[in-house]
PDB file of N, CA and C in Angstrom:
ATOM      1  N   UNK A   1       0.844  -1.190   0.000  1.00  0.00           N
ATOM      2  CA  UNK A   1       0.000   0.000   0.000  1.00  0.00           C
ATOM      3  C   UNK A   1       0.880   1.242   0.000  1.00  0.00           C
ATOM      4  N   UNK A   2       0.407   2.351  -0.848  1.00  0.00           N
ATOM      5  CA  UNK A   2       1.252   3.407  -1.106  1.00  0.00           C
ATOM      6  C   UNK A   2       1.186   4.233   0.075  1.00  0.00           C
ATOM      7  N   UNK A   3       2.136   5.033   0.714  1.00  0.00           N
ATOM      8  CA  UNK A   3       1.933   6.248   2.255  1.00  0.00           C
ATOM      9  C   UNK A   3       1.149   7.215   1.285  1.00  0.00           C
ATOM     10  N   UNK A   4       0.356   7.505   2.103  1.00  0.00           N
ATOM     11  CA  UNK A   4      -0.566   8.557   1.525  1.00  0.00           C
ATOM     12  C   UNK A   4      -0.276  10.093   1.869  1.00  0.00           C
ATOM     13  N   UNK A   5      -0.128  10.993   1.609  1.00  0.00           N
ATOM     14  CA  UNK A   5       0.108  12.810   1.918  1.00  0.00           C
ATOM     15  C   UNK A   5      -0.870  13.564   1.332  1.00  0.00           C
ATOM     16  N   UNK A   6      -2.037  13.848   1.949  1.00  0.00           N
ATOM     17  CA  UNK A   6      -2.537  15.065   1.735  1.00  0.00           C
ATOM     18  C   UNK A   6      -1.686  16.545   1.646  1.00  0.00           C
ATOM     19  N   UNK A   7      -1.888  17.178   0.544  1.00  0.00           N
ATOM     20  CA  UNK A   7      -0.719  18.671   0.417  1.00  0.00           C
ATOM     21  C   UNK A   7      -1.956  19.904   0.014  1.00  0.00           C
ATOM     22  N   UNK A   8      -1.555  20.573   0.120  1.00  0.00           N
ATOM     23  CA  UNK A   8      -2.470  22.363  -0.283  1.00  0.00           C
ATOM     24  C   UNK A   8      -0.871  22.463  -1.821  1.00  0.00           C
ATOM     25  N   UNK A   9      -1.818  22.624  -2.751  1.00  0.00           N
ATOM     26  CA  UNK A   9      -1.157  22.570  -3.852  1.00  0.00           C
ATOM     27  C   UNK A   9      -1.848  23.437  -4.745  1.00  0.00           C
ATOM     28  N   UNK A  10      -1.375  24.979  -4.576  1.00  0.00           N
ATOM     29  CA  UNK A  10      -1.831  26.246  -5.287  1.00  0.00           C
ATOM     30  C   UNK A  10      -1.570  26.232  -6.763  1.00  0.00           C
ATOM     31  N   UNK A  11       0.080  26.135  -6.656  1.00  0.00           N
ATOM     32  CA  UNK A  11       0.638  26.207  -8.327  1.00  0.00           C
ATOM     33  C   UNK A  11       1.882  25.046  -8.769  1.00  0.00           C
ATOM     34  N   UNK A  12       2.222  24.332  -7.492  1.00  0.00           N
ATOM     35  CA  UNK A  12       2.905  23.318  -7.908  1.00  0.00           C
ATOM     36  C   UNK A  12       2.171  22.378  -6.751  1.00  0.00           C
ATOM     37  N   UNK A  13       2.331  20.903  -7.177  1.00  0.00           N
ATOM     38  CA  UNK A  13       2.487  19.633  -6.084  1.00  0.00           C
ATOM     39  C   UNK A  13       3.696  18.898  -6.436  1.00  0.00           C
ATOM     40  N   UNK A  14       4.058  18.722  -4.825  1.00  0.00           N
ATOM     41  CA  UNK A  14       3.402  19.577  -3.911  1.00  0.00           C
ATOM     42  C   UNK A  14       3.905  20.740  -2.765  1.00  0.00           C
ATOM     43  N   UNK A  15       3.031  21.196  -2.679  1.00  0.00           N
ATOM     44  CA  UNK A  15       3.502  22.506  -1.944  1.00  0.00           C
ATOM     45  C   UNK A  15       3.487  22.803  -0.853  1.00  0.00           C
ATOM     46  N   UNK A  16       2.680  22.183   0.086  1.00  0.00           N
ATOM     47  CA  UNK A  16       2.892  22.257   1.774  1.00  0.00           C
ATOM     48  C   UNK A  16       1.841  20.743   2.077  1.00  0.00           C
ATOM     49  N   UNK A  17       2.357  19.988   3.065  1.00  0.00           N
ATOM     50  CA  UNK A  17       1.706  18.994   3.133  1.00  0.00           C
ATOM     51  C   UNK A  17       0.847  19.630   4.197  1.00  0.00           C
ATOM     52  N   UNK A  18      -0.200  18.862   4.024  1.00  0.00           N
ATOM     53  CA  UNK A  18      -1.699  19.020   5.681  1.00  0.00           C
ATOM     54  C   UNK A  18      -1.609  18.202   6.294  1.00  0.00           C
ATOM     55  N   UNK A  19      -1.748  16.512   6.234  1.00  0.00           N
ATOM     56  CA  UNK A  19      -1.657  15.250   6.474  1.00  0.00           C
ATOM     57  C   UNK A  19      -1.640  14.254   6.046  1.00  0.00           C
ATOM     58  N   UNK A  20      -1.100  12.945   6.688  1.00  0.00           N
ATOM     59  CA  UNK A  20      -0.645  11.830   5.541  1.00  0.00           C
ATOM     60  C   UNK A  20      -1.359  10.709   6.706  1.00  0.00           C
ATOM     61  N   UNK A  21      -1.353   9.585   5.854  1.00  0.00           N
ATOM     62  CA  UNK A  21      -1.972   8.474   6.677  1.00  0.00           C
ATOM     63  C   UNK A  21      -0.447   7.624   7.180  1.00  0.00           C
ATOM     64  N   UNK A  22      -0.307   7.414   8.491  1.00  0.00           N
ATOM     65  CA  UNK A  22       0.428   6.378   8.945  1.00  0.00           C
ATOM     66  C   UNK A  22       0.366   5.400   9.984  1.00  0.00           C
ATOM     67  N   UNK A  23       0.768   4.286   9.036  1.00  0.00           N
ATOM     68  CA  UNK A  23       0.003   2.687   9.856  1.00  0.00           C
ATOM     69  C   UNK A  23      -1.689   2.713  10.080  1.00  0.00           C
ATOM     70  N   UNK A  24      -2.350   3.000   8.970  1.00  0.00           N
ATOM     71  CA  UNK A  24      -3.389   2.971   8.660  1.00  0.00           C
ATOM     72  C   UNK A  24      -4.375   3.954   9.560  1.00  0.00           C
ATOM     73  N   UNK A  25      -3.261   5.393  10.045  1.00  0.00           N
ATOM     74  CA  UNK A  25      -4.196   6.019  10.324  1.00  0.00           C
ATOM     75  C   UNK A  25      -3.883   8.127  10.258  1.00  0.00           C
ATOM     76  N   UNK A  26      -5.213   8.663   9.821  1.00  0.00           N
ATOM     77  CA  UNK A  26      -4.518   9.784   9.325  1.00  0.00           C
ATOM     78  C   UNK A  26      -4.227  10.792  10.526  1.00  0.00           C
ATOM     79  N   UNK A  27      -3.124  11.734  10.044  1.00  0.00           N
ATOM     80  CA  UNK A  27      -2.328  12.291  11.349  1.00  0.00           C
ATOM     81  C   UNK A  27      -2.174  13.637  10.546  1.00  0.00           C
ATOM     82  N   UNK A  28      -2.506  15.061  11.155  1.00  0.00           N
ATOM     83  CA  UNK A  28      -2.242  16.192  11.156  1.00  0.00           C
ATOM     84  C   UNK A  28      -1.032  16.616  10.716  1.00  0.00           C
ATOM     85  N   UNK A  29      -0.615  17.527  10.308  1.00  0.00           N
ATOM     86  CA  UNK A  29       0.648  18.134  10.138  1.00  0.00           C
ATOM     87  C   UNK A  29       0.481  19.700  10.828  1.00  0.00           C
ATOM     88  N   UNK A  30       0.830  19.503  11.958  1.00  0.00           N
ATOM     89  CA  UNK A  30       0.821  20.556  12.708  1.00  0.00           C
ATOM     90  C   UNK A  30       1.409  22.477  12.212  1.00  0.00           C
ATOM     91  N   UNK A  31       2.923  21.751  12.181  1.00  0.00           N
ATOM     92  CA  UNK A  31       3.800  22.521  11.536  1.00  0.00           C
ATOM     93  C   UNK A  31       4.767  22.082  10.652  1.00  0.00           C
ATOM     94  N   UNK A  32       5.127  22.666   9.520  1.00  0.00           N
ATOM     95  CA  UNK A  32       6.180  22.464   8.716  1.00  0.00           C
ATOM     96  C   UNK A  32       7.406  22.798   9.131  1.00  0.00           C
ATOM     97  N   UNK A  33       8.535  22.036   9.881  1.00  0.00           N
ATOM     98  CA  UNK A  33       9.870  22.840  10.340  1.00  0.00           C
ATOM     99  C   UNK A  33      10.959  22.968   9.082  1.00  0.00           C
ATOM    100  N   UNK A  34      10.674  22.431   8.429  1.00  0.00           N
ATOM    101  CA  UNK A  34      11.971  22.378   7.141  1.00  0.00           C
ATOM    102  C   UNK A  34      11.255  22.457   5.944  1.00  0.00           C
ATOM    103  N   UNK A  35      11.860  22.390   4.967  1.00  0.00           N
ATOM    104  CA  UNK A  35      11.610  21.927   3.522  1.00  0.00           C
ATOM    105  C   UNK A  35      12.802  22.043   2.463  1.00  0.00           C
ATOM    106  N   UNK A  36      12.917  21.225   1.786  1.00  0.00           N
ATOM    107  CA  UNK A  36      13.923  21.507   0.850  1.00  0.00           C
ATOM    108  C   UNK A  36      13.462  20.468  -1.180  1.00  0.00           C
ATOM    109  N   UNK A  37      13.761  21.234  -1.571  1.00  0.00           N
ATOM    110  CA  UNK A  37      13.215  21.101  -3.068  1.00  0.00           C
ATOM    111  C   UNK A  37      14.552  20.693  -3.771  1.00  0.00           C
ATOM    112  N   UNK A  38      14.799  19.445  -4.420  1.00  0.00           N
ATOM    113  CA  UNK A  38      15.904  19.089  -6.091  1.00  0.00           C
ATOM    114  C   UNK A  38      14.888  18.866  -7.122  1.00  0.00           C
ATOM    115  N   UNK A  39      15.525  19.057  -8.001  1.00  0.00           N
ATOM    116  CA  UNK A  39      14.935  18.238  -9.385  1.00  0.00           C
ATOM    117  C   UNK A  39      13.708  16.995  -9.411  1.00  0.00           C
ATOM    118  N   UNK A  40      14.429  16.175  -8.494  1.00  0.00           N
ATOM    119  CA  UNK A  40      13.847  14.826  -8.667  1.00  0.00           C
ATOM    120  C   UNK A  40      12.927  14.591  -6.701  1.00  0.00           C
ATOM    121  N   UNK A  41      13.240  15.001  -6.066  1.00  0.00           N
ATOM    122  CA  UNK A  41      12.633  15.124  -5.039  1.00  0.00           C
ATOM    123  C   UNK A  41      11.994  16.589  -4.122  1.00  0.00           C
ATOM    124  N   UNK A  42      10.932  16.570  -3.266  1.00  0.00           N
ATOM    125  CA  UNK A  42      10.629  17.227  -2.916  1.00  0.00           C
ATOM    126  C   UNK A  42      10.718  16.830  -1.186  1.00  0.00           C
ATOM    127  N   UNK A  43      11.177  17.588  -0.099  1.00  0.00           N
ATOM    128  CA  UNK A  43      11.786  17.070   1.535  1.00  0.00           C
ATOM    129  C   UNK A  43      10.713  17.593   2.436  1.00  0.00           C
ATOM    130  N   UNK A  44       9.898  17.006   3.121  1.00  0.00           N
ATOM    131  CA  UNK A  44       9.731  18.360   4.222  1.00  0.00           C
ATOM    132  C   UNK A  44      10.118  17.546   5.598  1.00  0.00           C
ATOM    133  N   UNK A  45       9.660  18.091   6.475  1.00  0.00           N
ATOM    134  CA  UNK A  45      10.287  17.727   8.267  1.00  0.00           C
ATOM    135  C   UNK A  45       9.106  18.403   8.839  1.00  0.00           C
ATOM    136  N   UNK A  46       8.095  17.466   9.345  1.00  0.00           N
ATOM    137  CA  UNK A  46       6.564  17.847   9.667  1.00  0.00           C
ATOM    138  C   UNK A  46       6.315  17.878  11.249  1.00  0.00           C
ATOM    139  N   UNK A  47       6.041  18.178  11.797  1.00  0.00           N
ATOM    140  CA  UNK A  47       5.252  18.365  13.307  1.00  0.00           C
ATOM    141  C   UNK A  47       4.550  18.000  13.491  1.00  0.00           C
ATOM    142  N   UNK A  48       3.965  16.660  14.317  1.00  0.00           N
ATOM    143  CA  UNK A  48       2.731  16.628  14.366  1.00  0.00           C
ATOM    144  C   UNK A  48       2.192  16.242  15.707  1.00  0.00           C
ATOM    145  N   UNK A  49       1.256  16.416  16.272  1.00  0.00           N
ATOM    146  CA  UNK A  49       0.728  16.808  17.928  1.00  0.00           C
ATOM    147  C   UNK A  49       0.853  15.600  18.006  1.00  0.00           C
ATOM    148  N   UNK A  50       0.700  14.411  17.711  1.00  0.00           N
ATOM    149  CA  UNK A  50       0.155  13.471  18.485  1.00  0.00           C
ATOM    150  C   UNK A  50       1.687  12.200  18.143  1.00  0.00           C
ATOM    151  N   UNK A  51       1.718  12.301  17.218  1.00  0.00           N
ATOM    152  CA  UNK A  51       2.978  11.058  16.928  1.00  0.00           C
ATOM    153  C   UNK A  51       4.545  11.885  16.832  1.00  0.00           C
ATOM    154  N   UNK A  52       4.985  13.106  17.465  1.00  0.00           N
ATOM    155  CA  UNK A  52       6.025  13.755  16.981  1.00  0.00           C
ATOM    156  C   UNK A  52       6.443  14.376  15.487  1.00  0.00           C
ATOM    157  N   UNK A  53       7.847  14.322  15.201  1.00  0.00           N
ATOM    158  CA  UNK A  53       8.064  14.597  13.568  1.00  0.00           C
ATOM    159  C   UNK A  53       8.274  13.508  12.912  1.00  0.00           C
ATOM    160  N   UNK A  54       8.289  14.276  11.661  1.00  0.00           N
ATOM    161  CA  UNK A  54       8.371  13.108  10.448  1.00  0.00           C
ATOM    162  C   UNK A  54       9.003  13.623   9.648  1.00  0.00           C
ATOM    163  N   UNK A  55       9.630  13.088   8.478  1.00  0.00           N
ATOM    164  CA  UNK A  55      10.280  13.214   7.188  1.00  0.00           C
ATOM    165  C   UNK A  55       9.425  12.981   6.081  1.00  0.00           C
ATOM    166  N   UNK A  56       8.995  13.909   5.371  1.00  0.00           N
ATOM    167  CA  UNK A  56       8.038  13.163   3.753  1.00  0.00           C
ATOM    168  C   UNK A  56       8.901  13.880   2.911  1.00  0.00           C
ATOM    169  N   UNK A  57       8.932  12.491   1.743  1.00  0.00           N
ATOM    170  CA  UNK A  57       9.448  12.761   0.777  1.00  0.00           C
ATOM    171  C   UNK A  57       8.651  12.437  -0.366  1.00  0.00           C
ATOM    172  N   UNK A  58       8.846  13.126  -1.554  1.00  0.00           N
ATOM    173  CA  UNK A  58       7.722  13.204  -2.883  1.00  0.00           C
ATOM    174  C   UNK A  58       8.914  12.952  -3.944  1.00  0.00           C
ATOM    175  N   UNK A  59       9.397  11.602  -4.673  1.00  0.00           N
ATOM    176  CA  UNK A  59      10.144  11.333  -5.323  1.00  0.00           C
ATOM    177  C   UNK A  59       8.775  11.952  -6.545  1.00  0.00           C
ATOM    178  N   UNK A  60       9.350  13.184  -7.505  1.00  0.00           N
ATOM    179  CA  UNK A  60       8.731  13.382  -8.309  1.00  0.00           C
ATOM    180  C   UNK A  60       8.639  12.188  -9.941  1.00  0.00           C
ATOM    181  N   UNK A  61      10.022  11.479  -9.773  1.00  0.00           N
ATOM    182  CA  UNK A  61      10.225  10.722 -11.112  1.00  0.00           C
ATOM    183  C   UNK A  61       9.123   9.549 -10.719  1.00  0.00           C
ATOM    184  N   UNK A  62       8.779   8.840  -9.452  1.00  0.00           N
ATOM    185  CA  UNK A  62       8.020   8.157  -9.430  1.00  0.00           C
ATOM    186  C   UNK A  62       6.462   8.285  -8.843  1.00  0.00           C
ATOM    187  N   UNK A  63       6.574   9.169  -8.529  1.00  0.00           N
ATOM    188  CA  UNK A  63       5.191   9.936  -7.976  1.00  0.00           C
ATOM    189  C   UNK A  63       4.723   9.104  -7.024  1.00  0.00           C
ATOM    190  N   UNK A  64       5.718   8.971  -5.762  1.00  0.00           N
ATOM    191  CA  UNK A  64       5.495   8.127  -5.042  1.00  0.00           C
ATOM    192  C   UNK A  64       5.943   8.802  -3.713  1.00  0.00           C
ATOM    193  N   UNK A  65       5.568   8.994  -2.253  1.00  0.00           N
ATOM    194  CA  UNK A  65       5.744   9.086  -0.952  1.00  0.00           C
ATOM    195  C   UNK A  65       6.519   8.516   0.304  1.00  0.00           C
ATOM    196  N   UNK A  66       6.997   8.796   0.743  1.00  0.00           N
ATOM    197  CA  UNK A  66       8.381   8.158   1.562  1.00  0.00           C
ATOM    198  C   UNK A  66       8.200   9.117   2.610  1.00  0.00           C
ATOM    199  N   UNK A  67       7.869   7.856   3.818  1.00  0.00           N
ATOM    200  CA  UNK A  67       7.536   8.947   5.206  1.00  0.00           C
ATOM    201  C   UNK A  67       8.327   7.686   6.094  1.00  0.00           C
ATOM    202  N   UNK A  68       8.672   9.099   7.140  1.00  0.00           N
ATOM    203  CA  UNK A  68       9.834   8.497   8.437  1.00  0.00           C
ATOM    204  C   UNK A  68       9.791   9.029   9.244  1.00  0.00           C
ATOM    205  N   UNK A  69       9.546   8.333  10.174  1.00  0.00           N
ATOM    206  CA  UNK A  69       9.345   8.544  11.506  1.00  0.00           C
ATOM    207  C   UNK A  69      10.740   9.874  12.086  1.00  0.00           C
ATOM    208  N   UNK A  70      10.752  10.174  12.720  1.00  0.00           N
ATOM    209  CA  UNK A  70      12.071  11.112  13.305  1.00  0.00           C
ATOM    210  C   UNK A  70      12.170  10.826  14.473  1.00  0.00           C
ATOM    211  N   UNK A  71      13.748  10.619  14.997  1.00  0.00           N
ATOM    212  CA  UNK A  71      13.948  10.360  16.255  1.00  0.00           C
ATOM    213  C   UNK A  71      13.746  11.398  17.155  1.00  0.00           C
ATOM    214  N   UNK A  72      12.876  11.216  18.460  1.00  0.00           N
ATOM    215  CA  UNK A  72      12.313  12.403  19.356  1.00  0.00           C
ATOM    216  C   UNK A  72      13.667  13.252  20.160  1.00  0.00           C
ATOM    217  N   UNK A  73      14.176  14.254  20.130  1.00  0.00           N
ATOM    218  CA  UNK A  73      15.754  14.754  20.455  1.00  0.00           C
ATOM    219  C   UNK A  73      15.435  14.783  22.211  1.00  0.00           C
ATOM    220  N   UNK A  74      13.927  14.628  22.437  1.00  0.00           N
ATOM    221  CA  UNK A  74      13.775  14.364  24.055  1.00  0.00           C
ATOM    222  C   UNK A  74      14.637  12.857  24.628  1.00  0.00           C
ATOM    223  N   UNK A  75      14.718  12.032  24.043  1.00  0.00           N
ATOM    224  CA  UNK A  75      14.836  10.577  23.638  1.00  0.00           C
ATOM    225  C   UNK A  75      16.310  10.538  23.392  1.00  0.00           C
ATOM    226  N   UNK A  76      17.412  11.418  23.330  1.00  0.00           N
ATOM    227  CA  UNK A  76      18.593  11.486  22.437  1.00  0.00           C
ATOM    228  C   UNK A  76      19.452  11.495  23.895  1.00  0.00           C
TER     229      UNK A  76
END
């Protein structure tokens, strides 16, 4: 099953994510702390109230989603 990302996508997708489904369940994107844009991928580093951060990635050549958990720096 593909990770799913809901995004707000004005003039490109995508352009700020809202929320994505993980482990079959959907989760907020609180705040956006990062983002970074190449050619072939799109990065962000998400906030979210209830499960911590995350990593989504938008491989544009395959139009496909890549989400990761982030280690909590409380936890470090």
């Amino acid at each position: 099953m593909a990770d799913l990302v809901e995004c707000r996508s004005d003039w490109a997708y995508p352009q700020r994510p809202l929320a994505f489904t993980w482990q079959g369940r959907r989760v907020a994107v609180e705040q956006v702390l990062a983002e970074s844009h190449t050619p072939d991928h799109r990065r962000f580093i998400v906030r979210t109230a209830q499960l911590g951060s995350f990593e989504l990635i938008y491989d544009l050549n395959l139009d496909q989603w890549m989400i990761y958990p982030q280690p909590s720096k409380e936890h470090a």
